[in-house]
C-alpha atoms as a PDB file:
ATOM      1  CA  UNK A   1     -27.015   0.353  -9.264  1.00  0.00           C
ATOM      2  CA  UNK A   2     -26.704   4.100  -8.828  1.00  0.00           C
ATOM      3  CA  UNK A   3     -24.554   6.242 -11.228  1.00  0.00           C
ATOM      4  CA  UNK A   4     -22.880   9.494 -10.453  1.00  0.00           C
ATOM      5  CA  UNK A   5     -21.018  11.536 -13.108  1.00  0.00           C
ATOM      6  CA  UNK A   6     -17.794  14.054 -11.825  1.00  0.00           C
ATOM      7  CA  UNK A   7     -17.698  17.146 -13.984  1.00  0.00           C
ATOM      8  CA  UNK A   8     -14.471  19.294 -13.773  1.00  0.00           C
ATOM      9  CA  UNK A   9     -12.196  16.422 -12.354  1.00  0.00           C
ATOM     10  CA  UNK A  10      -9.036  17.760 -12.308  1.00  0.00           C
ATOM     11  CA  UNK A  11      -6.331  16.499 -14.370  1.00  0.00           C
ATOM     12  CA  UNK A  12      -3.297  15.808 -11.461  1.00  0.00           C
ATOM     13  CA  UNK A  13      -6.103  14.170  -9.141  1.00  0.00           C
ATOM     14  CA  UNK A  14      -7.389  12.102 -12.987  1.00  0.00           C
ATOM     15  CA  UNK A  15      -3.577  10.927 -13.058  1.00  0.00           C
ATOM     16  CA  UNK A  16      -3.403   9.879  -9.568  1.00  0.00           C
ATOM     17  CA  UNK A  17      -6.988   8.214  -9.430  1.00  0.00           C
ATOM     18  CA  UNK A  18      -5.215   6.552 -13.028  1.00  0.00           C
ATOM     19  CA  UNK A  19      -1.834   5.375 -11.259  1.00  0.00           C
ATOM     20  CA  UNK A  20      -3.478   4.075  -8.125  1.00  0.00           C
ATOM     21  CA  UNK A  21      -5.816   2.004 -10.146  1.00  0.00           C
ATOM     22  CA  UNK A  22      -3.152   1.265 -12.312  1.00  0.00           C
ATOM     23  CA  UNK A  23      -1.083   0.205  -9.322  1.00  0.00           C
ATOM     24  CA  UNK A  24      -3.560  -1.782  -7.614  1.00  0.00           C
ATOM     25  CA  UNK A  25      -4.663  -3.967 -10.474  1.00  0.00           C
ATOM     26  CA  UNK A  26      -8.263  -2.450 -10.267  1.00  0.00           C
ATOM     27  CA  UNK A  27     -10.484  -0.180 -12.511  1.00  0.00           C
ATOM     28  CA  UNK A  28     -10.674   2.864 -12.324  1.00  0.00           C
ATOM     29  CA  UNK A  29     -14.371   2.118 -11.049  1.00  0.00           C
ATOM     30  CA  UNK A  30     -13.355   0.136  -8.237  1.00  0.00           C
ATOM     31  CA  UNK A  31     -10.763   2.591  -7.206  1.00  0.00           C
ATOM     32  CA  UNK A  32     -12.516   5.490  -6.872  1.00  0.00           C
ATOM     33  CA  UNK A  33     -15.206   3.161  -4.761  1.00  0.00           C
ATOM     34  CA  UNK A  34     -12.596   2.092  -2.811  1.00  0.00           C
ATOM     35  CA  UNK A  35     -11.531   5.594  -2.263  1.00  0.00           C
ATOM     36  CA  UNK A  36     -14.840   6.798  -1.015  1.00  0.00           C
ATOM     37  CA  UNK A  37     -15.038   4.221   1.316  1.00  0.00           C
ATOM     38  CA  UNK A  38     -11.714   4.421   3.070  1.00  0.00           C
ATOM     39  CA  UNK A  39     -13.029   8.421   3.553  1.00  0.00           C
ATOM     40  CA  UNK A  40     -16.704   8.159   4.781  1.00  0.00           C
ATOM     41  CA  UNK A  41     -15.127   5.227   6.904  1.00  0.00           C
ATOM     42  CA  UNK A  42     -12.857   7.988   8.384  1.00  0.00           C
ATOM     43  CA  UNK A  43     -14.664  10.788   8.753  1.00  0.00           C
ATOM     44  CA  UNK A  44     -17.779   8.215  10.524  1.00  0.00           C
ATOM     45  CA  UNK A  45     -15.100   7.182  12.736  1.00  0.00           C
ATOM     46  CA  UNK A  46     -13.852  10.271  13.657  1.00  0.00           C
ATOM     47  CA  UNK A  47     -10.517   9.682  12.747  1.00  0.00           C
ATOM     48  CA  UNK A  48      -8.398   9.074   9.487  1.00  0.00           C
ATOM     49  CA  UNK A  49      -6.122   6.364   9.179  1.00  0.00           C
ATOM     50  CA  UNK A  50      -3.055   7.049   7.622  1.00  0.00           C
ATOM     51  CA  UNK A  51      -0.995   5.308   5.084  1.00  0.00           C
ATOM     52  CA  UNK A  52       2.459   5.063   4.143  1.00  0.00           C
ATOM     53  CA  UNK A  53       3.388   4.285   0.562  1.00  0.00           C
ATOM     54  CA  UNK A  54       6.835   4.561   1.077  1.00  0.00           C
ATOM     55  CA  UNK A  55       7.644   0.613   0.809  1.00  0.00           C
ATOM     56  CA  UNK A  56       5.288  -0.291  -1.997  1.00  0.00           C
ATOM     57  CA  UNK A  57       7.866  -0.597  -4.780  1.00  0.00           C
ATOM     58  CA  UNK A  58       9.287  -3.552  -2.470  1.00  0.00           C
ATOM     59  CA  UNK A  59       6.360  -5.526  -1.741  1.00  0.00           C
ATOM     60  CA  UNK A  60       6.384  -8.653  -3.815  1.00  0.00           C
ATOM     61  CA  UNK A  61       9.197  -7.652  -5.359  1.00  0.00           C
ATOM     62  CA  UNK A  62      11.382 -10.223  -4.336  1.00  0.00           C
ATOM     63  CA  UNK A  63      12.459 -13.695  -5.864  1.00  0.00           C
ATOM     64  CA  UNK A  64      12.175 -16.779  -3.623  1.00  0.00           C
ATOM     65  CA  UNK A  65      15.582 -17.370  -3.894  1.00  0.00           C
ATOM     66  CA  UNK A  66      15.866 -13.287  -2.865  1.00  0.00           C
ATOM     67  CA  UNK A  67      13.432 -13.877   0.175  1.00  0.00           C
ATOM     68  CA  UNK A  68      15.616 -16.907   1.170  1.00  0.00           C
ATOM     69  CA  UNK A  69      18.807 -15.057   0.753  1.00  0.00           C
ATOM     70  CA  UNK A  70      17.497 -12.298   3.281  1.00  0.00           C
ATOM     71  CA  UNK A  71      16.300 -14.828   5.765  1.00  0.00           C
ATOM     72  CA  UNK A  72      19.456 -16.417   5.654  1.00  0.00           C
ATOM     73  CA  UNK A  73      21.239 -13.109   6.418  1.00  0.00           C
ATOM     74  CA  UNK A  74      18.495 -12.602   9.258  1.00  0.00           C
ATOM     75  CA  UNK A  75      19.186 -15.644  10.692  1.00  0.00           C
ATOM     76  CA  UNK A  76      22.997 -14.752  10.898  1.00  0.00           C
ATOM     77  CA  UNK A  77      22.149 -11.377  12.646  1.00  0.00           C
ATOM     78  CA  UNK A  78      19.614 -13.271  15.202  1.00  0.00           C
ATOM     79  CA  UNK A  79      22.208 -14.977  17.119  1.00  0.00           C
ATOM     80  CA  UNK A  80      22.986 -14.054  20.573  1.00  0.00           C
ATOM     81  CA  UNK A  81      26.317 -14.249  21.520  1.00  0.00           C
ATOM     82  CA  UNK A  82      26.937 -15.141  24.609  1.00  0.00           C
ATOM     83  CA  UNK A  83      30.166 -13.525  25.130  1.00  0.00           C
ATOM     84  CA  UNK A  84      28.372  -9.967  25.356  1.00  0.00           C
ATOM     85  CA  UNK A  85      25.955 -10.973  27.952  1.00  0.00           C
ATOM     86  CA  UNK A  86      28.906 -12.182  30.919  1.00  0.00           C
END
């Protein structure tokens, strides 16, 4: 396996390297592999994909029973009522 050291990291991109491992479940290894990737894949391609964090908080977040509840409440909104469409 090949090494490489990074000299001079600095400290707010250390913290978010450190939260999106953190985040993730991964190491900090993995991360930073996983973050080279996603780039060279961009830049090969051309193009860079972009990614919204905004919902991450919710995702798997939710109780069955929570889940349920809002399919329930989906369900409900779902219906077409036929009045509207005479």
């Amino acid at each position: 396996m090949n090494a490489i050291t990074i000299r001079n990291l600095p400290p707010d991109l250390a913290r978010t390297i450190r939260e999106k491992a953190r985040t993730e479940g991964t190491s900090l290894n993995r991360t930073v592999i996983n973050l080279l990737r996603e780039r060279a894949a961009a830049n090969k391609s051309g193009r860079q994909r972009t990614r919204y964090r905004d919902l991450d908080a919710l995702a798997g977040s939710w109780t069955k029973a929570q889940a349920a509840e809002f399919e329930k409440e989906l369900a409900a909104q779902r219906k077409i009522d036929p009045e509207l469409w005479k």
